[in-house]
N, C-alpha and C. Protein backbone atom coordinates (compact mmCIF):
# COMPACT_ATOMS: atom_id res chain seq x y z
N UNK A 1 -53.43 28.67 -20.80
CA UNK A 1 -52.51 27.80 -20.10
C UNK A 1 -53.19 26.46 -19.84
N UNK A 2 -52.75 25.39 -20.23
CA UNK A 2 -52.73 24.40 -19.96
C UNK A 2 -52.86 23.08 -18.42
N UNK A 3 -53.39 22.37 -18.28
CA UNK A 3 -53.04 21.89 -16.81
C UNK A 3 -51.40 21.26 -17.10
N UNK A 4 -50.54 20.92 -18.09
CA UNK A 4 -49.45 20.57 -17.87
C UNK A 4 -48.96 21.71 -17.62
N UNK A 5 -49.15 23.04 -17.96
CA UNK A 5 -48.44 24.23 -18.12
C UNK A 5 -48.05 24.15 -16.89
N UNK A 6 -49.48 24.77 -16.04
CA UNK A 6 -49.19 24.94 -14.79
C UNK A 6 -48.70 23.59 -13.29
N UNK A 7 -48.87 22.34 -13.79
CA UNK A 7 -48.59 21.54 -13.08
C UNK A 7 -46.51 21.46 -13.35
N UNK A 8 -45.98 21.42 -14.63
CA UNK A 8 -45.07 21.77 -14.56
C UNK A 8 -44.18 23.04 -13.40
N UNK A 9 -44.68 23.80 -13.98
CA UNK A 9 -44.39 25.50 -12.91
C UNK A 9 -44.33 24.92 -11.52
N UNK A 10 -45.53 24.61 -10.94
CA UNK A 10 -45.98 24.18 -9.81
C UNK A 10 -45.04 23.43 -8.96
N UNK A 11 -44.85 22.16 -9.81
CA UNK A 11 -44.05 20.80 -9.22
C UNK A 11 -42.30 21.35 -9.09
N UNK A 12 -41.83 22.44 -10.58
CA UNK A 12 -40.68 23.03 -10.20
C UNK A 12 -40.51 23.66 -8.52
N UNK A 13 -41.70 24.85 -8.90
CA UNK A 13 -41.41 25.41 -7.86
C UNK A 13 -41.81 24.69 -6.17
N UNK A 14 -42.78 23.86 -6.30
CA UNK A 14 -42.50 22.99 -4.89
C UNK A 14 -41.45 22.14 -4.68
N UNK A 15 -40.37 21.91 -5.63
CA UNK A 15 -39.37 21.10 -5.49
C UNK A 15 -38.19 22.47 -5.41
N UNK A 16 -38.42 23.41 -5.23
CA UNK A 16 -37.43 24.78 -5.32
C UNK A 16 -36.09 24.42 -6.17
N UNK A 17 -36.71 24.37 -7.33
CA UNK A 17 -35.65 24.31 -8.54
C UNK A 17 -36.47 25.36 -9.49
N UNK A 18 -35.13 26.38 -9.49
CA UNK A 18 -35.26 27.49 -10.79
C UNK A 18 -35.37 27.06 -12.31
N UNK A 19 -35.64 27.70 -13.38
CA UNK A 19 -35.93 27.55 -14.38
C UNK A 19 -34.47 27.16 -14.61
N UNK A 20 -33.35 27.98 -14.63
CA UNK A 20 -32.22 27.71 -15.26
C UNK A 20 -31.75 26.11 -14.38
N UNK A 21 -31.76 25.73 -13.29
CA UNK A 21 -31.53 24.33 -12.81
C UNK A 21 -32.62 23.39 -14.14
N UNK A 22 -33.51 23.58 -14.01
CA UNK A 22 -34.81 22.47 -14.93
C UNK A 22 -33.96 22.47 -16.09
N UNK A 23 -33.53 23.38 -16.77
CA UNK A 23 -33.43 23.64 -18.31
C UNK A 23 -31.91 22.89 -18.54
N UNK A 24 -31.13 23.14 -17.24
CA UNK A 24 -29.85 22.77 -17.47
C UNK A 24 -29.82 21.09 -17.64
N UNK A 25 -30.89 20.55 -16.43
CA UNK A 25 -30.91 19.02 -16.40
C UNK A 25 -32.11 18.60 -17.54
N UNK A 26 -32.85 19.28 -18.66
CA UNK A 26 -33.45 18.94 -19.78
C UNK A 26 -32.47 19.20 -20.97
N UNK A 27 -31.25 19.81 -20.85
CA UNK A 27 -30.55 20.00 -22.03
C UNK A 27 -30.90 21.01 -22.89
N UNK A 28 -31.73 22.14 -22.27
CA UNK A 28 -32.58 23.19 -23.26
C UNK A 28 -32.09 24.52 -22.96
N UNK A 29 -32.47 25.81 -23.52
CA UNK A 29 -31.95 26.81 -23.06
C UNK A 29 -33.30 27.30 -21.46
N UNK A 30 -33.13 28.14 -20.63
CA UNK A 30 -34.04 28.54 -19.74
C UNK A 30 -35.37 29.21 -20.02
N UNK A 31 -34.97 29.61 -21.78
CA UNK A 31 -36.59 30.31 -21.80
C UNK A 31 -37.22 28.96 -22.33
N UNK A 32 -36.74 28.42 -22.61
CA UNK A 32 -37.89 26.98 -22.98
C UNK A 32 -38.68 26.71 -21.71
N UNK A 33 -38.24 26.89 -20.96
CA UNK A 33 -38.74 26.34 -19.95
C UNK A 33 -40.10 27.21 -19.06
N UNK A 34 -39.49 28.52 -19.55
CA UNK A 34 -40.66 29.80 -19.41
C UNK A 34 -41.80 29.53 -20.46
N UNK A 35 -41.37 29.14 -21.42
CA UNK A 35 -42.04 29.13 -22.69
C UNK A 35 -43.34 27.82 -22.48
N UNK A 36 -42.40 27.03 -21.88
CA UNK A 36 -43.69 25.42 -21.49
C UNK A 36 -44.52 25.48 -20.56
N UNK A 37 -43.75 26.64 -19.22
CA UNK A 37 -44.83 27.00 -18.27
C UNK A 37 -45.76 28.20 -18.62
N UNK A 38 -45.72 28.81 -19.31
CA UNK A 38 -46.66 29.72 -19.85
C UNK A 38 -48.09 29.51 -20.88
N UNK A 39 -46.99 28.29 -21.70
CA UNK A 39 -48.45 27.35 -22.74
C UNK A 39 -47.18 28.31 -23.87
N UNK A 40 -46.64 29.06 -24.20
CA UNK A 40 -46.50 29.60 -25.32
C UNK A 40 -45.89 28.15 -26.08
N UNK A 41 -45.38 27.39 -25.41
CA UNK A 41 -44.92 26.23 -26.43
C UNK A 41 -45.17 25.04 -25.64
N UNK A 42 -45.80 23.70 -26.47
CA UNK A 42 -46.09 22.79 -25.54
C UNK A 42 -44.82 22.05 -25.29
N UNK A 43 -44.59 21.50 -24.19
CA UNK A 43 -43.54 20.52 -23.97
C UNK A 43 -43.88 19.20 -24.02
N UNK A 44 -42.75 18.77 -25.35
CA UNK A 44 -42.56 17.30 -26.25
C UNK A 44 -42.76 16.40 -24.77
N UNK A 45 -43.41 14.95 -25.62
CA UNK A 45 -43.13 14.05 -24.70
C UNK A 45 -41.98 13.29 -23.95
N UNK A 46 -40.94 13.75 -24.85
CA UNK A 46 -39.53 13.20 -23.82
C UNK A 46 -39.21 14.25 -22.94
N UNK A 47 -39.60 15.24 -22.98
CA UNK A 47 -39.47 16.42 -21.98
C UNK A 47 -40.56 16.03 -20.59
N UNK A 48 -41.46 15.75 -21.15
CA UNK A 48 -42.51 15.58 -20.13
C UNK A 48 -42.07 13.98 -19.18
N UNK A 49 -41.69 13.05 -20.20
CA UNK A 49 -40.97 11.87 -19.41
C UNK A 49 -39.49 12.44 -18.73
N UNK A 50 -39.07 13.25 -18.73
CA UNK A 50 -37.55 13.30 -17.93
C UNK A 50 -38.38 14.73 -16.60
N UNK A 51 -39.04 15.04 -17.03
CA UNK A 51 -39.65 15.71 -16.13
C UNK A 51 -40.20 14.45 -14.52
N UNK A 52 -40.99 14.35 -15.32
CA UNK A 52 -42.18 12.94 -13.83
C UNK A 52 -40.24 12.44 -13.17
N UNK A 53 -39.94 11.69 -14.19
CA UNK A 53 -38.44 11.40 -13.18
C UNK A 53 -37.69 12.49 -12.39
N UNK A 54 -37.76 13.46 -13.38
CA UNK A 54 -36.94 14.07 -11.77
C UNK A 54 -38.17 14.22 -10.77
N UNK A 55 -39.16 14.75 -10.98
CA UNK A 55 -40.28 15.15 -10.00
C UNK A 55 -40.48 14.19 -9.10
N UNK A 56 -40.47 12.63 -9.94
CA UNK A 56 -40.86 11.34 -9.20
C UNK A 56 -42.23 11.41 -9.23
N UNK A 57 -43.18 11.41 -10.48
CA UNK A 57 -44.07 11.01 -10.54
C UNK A 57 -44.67 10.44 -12.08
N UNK A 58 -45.92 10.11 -11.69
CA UNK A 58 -46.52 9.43 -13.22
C UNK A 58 -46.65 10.28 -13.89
N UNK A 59 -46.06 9.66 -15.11
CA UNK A 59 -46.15 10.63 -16.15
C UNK A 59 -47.65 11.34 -16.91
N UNK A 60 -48.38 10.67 -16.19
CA UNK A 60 -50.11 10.82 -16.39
C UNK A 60 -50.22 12.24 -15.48
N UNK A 61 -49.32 12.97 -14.47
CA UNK A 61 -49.72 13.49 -14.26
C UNK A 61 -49.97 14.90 -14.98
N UNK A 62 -49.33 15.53 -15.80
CA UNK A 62 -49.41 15.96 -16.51
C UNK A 62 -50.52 16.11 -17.70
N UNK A 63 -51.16 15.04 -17.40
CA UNK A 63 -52.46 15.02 -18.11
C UNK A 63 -54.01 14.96 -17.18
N UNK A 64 -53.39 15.45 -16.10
CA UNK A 64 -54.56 15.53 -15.14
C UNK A 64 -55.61 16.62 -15.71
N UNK A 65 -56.60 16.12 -14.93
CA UNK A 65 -57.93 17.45 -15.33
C UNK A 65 -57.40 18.50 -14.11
N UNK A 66 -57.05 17.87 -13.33
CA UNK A 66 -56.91 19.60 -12.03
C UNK A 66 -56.07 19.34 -11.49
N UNK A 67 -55.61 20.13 -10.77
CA UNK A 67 -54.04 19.49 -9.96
C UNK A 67 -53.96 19.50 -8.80
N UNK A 68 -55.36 19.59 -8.14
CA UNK A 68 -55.65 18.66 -7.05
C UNK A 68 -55.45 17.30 -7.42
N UNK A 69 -55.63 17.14 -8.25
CA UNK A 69 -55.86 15.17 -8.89
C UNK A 69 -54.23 14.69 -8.72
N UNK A 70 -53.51 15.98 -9.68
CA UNK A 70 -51.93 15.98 -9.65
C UNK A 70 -51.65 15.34 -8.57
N UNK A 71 -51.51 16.58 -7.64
CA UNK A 71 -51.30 16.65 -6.18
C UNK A 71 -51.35 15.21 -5.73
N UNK A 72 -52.08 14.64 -6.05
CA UNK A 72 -51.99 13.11 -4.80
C UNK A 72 -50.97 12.31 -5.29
N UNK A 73 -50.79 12.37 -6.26
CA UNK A 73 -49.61 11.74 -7.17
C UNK A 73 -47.99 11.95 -6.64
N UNK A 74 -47.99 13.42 -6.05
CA UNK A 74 -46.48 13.45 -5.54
C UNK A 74 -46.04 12.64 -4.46
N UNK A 75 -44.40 12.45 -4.65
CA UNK A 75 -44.36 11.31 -4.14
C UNK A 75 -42.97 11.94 -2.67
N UNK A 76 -41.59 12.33 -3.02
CA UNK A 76 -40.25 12.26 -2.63
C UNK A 76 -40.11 13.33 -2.83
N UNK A 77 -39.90 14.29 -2.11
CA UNK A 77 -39.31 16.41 -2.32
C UNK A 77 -37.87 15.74 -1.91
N UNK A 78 -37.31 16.29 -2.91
CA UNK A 78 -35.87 16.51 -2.22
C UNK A 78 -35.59 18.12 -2.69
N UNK A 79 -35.19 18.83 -1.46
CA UNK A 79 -34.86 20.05 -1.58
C UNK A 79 -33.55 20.28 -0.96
N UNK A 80 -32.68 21.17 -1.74
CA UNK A 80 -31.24 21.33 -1.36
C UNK A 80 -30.65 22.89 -1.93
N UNK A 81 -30.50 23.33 -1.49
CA UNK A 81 -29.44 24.90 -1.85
C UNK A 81 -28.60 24.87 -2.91
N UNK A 82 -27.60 23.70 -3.38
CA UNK A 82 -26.77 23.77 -4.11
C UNK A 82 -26.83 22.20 -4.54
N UNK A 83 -26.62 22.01 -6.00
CA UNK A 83 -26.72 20.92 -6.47
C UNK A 83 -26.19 20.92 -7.74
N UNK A 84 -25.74 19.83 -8.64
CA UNK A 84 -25.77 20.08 -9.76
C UNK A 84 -26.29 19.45 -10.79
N UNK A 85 -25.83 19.47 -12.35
CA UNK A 85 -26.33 18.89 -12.69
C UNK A 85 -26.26 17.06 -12.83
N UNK A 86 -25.41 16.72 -12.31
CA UNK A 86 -24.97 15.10 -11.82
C UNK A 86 -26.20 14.57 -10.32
N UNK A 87 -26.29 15.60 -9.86
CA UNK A 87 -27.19 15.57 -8.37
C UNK A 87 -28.56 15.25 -9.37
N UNK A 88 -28.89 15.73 -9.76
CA UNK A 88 -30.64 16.12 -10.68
C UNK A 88 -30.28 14.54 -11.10
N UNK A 89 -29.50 14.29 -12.31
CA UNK A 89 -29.91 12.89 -12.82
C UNK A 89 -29.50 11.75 -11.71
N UNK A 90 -28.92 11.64 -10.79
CA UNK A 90 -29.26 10.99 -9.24
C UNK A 90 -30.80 11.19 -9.28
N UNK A 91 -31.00 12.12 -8.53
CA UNK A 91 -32.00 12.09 -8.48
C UNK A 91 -33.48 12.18 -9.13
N UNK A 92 -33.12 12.20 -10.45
CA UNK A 92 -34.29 11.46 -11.20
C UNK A 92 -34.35 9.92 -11.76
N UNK A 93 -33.11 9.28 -11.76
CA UNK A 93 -32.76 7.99 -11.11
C UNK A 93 -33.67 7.32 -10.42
N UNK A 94 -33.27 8.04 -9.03
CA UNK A 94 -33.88 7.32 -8.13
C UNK A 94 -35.48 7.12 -8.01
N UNK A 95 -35.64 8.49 -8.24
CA UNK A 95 -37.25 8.81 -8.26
C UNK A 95 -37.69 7.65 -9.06
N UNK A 96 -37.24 7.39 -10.49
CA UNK A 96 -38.10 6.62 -11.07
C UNK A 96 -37.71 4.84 -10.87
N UNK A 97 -37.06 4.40 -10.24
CA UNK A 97 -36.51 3.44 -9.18
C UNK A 97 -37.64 3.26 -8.17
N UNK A 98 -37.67 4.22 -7.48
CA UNK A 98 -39.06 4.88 -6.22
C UNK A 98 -40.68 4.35 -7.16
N UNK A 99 -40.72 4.70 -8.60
CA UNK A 99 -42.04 4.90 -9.19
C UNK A 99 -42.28 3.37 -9.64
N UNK A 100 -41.60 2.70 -10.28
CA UNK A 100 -41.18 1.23 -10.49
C UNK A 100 -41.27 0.64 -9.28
N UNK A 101 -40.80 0.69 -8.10
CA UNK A 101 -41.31 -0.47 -7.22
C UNK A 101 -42.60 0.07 -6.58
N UNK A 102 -43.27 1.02 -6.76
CA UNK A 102 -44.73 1.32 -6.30
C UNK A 102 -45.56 0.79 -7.25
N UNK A 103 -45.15 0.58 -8.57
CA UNK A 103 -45.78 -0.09 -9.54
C UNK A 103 -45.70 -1.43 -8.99
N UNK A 104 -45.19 -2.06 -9.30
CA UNK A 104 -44.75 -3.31 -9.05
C UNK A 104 -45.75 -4.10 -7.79
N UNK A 105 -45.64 -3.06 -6.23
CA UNK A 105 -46.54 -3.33 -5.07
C UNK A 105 -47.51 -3.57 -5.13
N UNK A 106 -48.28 -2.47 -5.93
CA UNK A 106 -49.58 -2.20 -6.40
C UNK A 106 -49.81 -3.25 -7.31
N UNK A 107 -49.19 -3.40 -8.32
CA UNK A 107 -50.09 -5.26 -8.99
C UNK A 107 -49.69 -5.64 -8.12
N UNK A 108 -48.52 -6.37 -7.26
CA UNK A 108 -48.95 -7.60 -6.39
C UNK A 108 -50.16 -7.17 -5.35
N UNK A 109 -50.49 -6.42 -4.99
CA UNK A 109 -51.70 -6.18 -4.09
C UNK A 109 -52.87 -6.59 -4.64
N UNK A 110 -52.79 -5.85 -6.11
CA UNK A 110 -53.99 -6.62 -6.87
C UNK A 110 -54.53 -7.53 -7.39
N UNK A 111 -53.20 -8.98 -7.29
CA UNK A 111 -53.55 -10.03 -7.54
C UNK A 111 -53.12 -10.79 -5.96
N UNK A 112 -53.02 -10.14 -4.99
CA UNK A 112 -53.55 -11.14 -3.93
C UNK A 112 -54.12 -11.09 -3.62
């Protein structure tokens, strides 16, 4: 297993979204999604970019060495009981809205 393997799994399950919610808002069937958190199949890079958006984070994280490193990276939990799939792309929307103006702060900080 992989550190995306398990940082995937991880970030699902601290955001309490099931496999079949993830798979429905990636357009895939649910064992793909077993399949990427396990390592049995790696997950493509447009999977891994619609992922950080819903999660709301850099897409680097996924390429962390440990996921303590991950970990500092999270940004916005939104947790809810019932949602759908219109709610998810809201809210990976926003998230990456959220990730863009933290970018943005961060160079102006660094050039004042």
């Amino acid at each position: 297993m992989t550190n995306a393997d398990t940082i995937i799994r991880t970030l699902r399950e601290k955001f309490g979204y099931s496999q079949e919610v993830v798979a429905n808002f990636l357009g895939v069937k649910r064992e793909m999604i077993s399949y990427y958190e396990t390592g049995a199949r790696e997950a493509p890079l447009e999977v891994l970019e619609k992922l950080a958006d819903l999660f709301g984070v850099d897409l680097d994280i996924f390429f962390s060495d440990t996921m303590e490193a991950a970990s500092t990276e999270l940004a916005f939990a939104f947790r809810a009981n019932e949602f759908n799939e219109k709610d998810l792309e809201s809210i990976a929307a926003f998230r990456r809205v959220i990730k863009n103006y933290q970018r943005i702060t961060n160079l102006e900080g660094k050039n004042a």
